[in-house]
Protein backbone atom coordinates (compact mmCIF):
# COMPACT_ATOMS: atom_id res chain seq x y z
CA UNK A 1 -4.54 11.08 29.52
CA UNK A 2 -1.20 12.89 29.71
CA UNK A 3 -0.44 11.80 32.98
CA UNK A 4 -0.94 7.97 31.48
CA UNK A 5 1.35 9.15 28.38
CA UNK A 6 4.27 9.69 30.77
CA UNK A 7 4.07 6.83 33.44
CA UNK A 8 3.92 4.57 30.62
CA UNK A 9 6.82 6.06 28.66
CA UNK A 10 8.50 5.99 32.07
CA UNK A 11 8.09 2.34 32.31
CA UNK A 12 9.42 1.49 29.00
CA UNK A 13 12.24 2.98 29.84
CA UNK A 14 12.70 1.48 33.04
CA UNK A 15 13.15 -1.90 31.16
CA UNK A 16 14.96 -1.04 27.81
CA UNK A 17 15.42 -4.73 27.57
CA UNK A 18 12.19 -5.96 27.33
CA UNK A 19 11.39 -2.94 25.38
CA UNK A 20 13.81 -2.90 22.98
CA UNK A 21 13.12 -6.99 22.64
CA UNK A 22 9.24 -6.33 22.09
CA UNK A 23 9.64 -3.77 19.81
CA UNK A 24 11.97 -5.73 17.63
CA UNK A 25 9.45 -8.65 18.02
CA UNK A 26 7.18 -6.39 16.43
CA UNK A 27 9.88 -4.98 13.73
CA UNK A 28 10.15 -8.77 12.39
CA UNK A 29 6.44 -9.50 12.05
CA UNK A 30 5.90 -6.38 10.37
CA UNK A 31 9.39 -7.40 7.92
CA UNK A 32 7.23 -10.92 7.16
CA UNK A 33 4.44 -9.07 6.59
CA UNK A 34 6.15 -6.48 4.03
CA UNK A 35 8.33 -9.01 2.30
CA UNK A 36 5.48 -11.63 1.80
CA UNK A 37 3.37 -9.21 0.68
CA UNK A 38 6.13 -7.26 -1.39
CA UNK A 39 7.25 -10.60 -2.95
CA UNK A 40 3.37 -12.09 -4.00
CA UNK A 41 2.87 -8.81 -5.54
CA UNK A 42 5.56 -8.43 -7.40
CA UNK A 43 5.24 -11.95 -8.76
CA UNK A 44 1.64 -11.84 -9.42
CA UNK A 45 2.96 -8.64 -11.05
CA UNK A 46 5.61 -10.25 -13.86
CA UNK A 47 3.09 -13.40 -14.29
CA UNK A 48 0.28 -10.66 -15.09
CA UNK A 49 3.16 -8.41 -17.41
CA UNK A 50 4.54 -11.99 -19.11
CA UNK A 51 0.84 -12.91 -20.05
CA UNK A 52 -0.67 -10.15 -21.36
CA UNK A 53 1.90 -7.07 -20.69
CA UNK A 54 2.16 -7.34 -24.64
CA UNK A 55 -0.70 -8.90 -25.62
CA UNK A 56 -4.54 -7.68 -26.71
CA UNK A 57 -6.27 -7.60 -23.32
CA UNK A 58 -10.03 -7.42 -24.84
CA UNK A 59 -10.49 -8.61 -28.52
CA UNK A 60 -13.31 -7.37 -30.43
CA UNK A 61 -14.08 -9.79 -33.35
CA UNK A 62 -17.27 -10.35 -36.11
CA UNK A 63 -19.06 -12.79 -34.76
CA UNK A 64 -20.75 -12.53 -38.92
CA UNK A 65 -20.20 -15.62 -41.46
CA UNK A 66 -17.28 -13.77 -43.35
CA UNK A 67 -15.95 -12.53 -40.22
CA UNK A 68 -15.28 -9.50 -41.30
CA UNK A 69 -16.04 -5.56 -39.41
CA UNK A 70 -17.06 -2.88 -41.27
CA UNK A 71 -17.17 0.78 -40.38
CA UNK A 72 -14.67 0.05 -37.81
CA UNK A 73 -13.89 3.78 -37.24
CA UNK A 74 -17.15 4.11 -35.54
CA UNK A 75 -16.60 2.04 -33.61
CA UNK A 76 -13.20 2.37 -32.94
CA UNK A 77 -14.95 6.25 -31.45
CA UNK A 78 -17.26 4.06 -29.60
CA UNK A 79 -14.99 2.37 -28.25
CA UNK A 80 -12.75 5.21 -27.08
CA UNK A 81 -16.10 7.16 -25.48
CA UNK A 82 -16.87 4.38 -23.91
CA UNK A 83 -14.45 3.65 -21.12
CA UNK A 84 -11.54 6.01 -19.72
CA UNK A 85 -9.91 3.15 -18.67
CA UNK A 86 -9.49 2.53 -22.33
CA UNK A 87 -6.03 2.77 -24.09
CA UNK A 88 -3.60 1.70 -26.89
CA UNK A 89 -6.80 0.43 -29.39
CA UNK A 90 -5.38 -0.81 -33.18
CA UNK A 91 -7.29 -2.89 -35.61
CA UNK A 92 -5.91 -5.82 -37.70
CA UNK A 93 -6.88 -7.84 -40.71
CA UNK A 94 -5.81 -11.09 -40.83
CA UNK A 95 -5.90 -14.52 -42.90
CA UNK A 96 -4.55 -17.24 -42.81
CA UNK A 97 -2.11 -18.53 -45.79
CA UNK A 98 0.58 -21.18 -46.38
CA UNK A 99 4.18 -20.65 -47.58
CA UNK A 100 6.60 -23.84 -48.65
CA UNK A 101 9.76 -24.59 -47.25
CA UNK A 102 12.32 -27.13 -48.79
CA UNK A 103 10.60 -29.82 -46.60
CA UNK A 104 7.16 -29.06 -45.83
CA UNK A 105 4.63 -25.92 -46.04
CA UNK A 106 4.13 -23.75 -43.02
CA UNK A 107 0.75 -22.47 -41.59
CA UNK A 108 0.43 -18.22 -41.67
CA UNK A 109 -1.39 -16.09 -39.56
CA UNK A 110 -1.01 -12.66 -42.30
CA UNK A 111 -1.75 -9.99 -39.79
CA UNK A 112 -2.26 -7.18 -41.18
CA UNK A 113 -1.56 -4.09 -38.80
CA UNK A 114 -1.47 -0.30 -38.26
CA UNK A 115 2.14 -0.68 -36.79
CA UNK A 116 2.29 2.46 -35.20
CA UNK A 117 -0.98 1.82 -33.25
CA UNK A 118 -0.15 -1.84 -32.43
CA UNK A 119 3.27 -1.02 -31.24
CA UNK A 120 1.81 0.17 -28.38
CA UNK A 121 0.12 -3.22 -27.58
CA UNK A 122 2.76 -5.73 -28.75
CA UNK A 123 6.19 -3.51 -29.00
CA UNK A 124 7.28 -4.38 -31.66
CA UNK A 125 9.57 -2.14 -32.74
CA UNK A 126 11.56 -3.14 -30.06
CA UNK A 127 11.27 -6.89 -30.76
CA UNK A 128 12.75 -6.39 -34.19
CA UNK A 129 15.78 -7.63 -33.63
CA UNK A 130 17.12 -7.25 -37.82
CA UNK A 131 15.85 -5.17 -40.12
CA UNK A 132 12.85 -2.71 -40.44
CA UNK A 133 9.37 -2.04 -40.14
CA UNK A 134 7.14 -2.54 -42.91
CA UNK A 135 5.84 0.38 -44.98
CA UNK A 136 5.42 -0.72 -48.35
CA UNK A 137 3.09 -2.89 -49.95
CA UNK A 138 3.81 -6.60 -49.97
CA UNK A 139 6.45 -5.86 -47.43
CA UNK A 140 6.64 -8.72 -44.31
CA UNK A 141 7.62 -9.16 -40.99
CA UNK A 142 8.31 -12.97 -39.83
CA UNK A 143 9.00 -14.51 -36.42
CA UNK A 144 12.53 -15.64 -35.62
CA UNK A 145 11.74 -19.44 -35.68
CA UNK A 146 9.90 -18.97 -39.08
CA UNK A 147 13.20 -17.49 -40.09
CA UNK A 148 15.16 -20.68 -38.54
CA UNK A 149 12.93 -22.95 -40.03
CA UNK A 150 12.93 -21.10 -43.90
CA UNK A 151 16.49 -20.53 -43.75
CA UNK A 152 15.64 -17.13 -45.33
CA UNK A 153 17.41 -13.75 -45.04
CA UNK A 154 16.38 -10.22 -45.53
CA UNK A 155 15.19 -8.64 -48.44
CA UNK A 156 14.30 -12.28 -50.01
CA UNK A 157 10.93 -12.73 -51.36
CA UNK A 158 8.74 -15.75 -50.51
CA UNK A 159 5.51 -16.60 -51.71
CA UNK A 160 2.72 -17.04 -49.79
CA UNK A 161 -0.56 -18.91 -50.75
CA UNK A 162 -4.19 -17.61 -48.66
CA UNK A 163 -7.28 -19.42 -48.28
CA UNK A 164 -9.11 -18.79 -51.26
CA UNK A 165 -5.42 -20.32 -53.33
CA UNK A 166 -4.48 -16.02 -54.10
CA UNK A 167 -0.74 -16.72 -54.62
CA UNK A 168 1.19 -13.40 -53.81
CA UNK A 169 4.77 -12.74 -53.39
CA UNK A 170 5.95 -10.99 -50.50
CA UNK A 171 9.32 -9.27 -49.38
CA UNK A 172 10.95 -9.95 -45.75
CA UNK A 173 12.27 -6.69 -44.47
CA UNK A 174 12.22 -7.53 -40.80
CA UNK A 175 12.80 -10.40 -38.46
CA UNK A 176 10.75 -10.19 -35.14
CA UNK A 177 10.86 -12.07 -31.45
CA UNK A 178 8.10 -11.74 -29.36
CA UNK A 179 8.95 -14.35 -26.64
CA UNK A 180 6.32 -16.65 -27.61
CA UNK A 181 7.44 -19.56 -29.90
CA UNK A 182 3.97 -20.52 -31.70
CA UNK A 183 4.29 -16.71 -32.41
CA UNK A 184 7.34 -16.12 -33.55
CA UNK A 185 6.55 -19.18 -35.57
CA UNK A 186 3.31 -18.46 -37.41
CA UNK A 187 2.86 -14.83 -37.41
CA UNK A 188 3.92 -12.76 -40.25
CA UNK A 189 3.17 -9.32 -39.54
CA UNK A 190 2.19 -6.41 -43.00
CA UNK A 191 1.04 -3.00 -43.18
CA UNK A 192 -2.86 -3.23 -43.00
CA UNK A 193 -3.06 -2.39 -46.38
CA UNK A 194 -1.49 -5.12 -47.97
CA UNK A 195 -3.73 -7.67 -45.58
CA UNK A 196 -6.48 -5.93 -46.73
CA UNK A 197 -6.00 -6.05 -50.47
CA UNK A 198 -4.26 -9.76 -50.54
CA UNK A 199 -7.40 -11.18 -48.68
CA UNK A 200 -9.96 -8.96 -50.36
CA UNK A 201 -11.34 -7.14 -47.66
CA UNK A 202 -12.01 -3.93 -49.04
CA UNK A 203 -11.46 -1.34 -46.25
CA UNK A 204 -12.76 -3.82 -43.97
CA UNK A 205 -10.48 -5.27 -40.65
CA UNK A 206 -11.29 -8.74 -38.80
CA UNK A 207 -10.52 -7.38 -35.49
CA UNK A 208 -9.65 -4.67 -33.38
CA UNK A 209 -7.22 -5.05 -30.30
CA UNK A 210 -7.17 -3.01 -26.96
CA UNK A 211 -5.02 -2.92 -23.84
CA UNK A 212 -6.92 -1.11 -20.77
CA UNK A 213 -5.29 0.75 -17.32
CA UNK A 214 -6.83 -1.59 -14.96
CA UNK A 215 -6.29 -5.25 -16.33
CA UNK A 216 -8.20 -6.98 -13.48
CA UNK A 217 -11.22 -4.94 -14.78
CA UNK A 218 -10.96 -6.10 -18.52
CA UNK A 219 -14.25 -8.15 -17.87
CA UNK A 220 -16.57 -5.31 -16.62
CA UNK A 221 -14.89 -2.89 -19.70
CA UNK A 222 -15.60 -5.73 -22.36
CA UNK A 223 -19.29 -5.81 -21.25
CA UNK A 224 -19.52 -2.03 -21.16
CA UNK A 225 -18.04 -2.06 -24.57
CA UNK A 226 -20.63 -4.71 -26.16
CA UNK A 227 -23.43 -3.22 -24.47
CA UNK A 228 -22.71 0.48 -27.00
CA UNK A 229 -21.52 -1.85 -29.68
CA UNK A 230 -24.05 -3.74 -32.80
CA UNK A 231 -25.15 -7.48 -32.05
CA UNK A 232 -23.20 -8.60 -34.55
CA UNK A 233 -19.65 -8.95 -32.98
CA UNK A 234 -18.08 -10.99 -30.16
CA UNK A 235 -16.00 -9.79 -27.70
CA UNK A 236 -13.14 -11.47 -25.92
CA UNK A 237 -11.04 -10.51 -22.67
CA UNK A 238 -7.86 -11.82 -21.27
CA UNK A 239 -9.34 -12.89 -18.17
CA UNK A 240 -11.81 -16.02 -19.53
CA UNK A 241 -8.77 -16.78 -21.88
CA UNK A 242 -6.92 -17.31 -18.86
CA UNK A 243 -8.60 -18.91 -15.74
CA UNK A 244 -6.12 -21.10 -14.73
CA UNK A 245 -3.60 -18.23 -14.43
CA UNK A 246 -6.14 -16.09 -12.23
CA UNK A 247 -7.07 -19.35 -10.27
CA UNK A 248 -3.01 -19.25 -9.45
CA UNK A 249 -3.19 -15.80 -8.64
CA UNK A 250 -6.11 -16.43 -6.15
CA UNK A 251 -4.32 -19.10 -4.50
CA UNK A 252 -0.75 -16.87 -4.41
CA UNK A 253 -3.01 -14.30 -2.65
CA UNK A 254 -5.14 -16.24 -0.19
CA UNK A 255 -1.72 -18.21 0.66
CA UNK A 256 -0.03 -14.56 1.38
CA UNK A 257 -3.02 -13.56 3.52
CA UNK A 258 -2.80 -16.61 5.78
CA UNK A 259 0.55 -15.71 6.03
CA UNK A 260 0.41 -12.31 7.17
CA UNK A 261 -2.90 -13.16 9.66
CA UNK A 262 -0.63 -15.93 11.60
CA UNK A 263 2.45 -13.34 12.08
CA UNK A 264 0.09 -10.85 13.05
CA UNK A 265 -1.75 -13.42 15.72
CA UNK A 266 1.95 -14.30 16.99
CA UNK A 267 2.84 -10.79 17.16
CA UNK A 268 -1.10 -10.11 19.17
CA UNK A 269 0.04 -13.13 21.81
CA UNK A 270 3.81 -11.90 22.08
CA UNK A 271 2.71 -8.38 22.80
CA UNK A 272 -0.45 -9.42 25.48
CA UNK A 273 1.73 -11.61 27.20
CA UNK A 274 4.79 -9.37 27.72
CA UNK A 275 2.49 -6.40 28.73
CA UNK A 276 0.47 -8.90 31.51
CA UNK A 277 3.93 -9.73 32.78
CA UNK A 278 4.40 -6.44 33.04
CA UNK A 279 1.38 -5.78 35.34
CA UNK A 280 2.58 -8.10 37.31
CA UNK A 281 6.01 -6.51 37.70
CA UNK A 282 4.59 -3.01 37.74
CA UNK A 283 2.04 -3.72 40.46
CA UNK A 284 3.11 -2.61 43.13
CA UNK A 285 3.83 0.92 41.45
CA UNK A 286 0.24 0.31 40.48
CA UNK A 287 -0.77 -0.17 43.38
CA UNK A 288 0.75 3.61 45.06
CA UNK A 289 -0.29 5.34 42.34
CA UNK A 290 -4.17 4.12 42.92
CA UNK A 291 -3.97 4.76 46.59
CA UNK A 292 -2.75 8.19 45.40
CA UNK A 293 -6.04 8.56 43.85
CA UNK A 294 -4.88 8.10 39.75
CA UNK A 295 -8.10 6.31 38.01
CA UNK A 296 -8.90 2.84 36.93
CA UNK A 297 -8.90 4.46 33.30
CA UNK A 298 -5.87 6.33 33.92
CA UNK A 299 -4.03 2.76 34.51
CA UNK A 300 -5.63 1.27 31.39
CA UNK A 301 -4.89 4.06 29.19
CA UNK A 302 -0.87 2.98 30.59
CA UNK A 303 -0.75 0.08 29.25
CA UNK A 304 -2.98 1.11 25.85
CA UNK A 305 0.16 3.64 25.02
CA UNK A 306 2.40 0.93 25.79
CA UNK A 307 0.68 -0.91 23.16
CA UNK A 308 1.09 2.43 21.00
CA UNK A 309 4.42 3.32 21.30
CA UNK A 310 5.43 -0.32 21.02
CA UNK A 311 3.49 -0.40 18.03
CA UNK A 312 4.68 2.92 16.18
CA UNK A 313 8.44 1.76 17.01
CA UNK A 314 7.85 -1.54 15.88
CA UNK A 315 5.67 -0.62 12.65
CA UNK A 316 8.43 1.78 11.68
CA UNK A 317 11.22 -0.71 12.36
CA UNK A 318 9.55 -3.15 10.26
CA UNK A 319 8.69 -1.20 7.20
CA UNK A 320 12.62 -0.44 7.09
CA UNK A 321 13.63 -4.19 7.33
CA UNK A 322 11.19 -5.48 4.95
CA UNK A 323 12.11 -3.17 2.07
CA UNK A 324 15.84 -3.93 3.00
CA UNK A 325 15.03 -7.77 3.26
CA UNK A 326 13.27 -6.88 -0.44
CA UNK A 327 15.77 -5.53 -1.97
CA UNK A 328 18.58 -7.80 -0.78
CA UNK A 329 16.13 -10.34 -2.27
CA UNK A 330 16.16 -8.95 -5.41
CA UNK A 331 20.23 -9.07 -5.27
CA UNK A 332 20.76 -12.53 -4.37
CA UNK A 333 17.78 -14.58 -6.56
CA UNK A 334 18.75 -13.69 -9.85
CA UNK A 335 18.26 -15.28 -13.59
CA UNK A 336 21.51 -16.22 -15.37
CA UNK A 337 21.42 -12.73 -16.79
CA UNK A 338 21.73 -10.87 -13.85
CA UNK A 339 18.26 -9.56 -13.98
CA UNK A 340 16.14 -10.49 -10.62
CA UNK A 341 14.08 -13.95 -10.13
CA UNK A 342 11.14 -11.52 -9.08
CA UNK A 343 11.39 -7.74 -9.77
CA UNK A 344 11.24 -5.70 -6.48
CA UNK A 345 7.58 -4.86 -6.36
CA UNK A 346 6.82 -1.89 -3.71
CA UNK A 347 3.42 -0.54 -3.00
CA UNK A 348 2.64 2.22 -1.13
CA UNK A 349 -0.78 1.87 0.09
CA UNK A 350 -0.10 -1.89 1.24
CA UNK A 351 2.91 -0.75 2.97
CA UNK A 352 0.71 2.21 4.25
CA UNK A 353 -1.58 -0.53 5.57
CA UNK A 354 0.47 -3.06 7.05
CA UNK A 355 2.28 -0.34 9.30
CA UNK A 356 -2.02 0.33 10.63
CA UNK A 357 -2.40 -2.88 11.07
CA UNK A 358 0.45 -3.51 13.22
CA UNK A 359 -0.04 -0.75 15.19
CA UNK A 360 -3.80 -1.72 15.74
CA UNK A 361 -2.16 -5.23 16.65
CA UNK A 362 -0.32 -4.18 19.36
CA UNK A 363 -3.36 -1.36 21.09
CA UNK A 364 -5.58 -4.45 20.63
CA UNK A 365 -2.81 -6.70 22.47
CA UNK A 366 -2.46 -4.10 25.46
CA UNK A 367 -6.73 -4.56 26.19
CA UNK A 368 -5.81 -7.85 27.57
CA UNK A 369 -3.46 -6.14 30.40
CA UNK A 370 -5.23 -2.79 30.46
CA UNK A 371 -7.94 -4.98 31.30
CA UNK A 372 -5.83 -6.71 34.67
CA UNK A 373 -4.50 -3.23 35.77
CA UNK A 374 -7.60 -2.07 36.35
CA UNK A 375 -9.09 -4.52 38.22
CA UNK A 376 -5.52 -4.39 40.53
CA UNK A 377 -6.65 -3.20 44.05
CA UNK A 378 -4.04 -0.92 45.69
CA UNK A 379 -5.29 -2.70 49.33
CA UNK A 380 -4.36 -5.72 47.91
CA UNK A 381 -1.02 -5.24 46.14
CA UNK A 382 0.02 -2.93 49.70
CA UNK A 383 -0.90 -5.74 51.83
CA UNK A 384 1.02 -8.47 49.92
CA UNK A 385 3.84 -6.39 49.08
């Protein structure tokens, strides 16, 4: 095996050419393969964050006639005990209400919130972009088109009407932009106190909200979580709210797959037919060595560490140029405000597996003229020189 090693690092370097030009061959399938990838990831990535990055992920809701949850702390410890992939859980009571403009009257959706808890879900301390967070009773957030379309201004009062015709003043302390204008256009967001005493619930909530660590498992945690829960609630996940986005996913990923199979079958063909040329040229050397006594297995191995090397040079060469292709990406297809089109998305284990891949590529590309060397018979290749 170490006598194979050698003669076939000896005759890559007898043709630097051809190696250098195989290797590279290799290096650029490999760069296809990493910035595909890279790039389908890291879109699938920002479609994922943009959906529900800052959004309830599973949605726990009374499935009663008054719609309402009682003992939610239980539940809420339930809850927490029953997945680890659980995190960032807050409960809500909301109603809906009306409030009049100089035109026309405007739809609520009075959420009522532990801010605190939900700012880990929705942020939105950081998406109030005037003013403060409420902390008094009767104090309000409202969206920034609600704003537009009340020509209103902090610290007014506005009155807002609920379901049951409850007519209760309320104090704008905050203006809010969550990036979503039927949002930002219906939602006014209060403590959870003052939600819970303008629509009567008592210390009851309407819903409580969770985010989870693995969001492509929201499904199998929201059917863990009703199976330790009471029959009398309905549960809700991201993932059936949003089928058309995963059917996009599916087809981003299948697309990038078919991709990466085709370089790697152009990369398999490139490398088999270089290395049978090869045989061809190195036959005659073959050819002594056999009469010399070296192995048929010895001069497969030779070509099978071609494959290797070629492979490990190429893999390495590869990784290097797709992150640089990635990240030159990232430079050039940019949004208006600098930031990139798609964020540079870089993951280890793919990258970890895309460098095996090629390598297997090219030992599995060498059988083909590991195969022809040792069938070469050292008579033959003496006689016809």
């Amino acid at each position: 095996m170490k006598l194979a090693f050698k003669i076939a690092v000896r005759f890559l370097k007898s043709n630097k050419g051809q190696t250098i030009l195989i290797a590279l061959g290799i290096a650029v399938g490999v760069s296809v393969q990493i910035f595909i990838g890279s790039l389908i990831q890291g879109l699938q990535k920002d479609l994922v964050d943009s959906t529900i990055g800052n959004s309830s992920q599973i949605t726990i809701t009374s499935d009663s006639n008054d719609n309402i949850i009682s003992n939610y702390d239980e539940k809420v410890k339930t809850i927490n005990n029953t997945d680890d992939r659980i995190k960032n859980i807050s409960v809500a009571a909301d109603g809906p209400a009306l409030t009049r403009g100089d035109k026309k009257d405007y739809s609520l959706l009075i959420r009522g919130l532990n801010i605190d808890n939900a700012n880990n879900i929705y942020d939105i301390n950081k998406r109030i972009y005037k003013g403060k967070k409420p902390k008094g009773n009767g104090e309000v957030l409202i969206g920034k088109v609600l704003k537009e379309e009340l020509d209103v201004n902090l610290n007014e009062n506005i009155d807002v009407v609920t379901n049951s015709g409850k007519t209760k003043e309320m104090k704008i302390v905050g203006f809010f932009d969550l990036g979503v204008a039927t949002i930002n256009e219906s939602w006014m967001i209060t403590t959870l106190e003052t939600a819970q005493n303008l629509f009567e619930f008592n210390d009851n909530i309407t819903s409580i909200e969770m985010q989870v660590e693995e969001v492509f498992e929201a499904d199998v945690i929201a059917n863990k979580i009703k199976s330790n829960l009471d029959e009398n609630i309905k549960i809700t996940n991201w993932k059936a709210q949003n089928e058309e986005l995963l059917s996009g996913l599916n087809g981003q990923s299948i697309s990038s797959i078919m991709i990466q199979v085709f370089v790697i079958i152009s990369v398999v063909l490139g490398i088999a037919s270089v290395l049978a040329i090869t045989v061809i040229q190195k036959s005659k050397q073959l050819g002594i060595l056999k009469a010399m006594g070296i192995q048929d297995k010895t001069a497969s191995l030779i070509f099978l560490f071609e494959g290797l090397l070629l492979g490990i040079i190429g893999a390495i060469l590869g990784v290097a140029l797709g992150l640089f292709i990635s990240y030159m990406f990232t430079q050039f297809a940019v949004n208006p405000d600098g930031s990139p089109v798609v964020a540079l998305y870089i993951d280890p284990i793919f990258i970890v597996i895309s460098t095996f891949i090629a390598i297997a590529a090219s030992v599995i590309a060498a059988l083909i003229p590991a195969r022809r060397s040792s069938k070469l018979s050292p008579i033959e290749v003496i006689r016809n020189g």
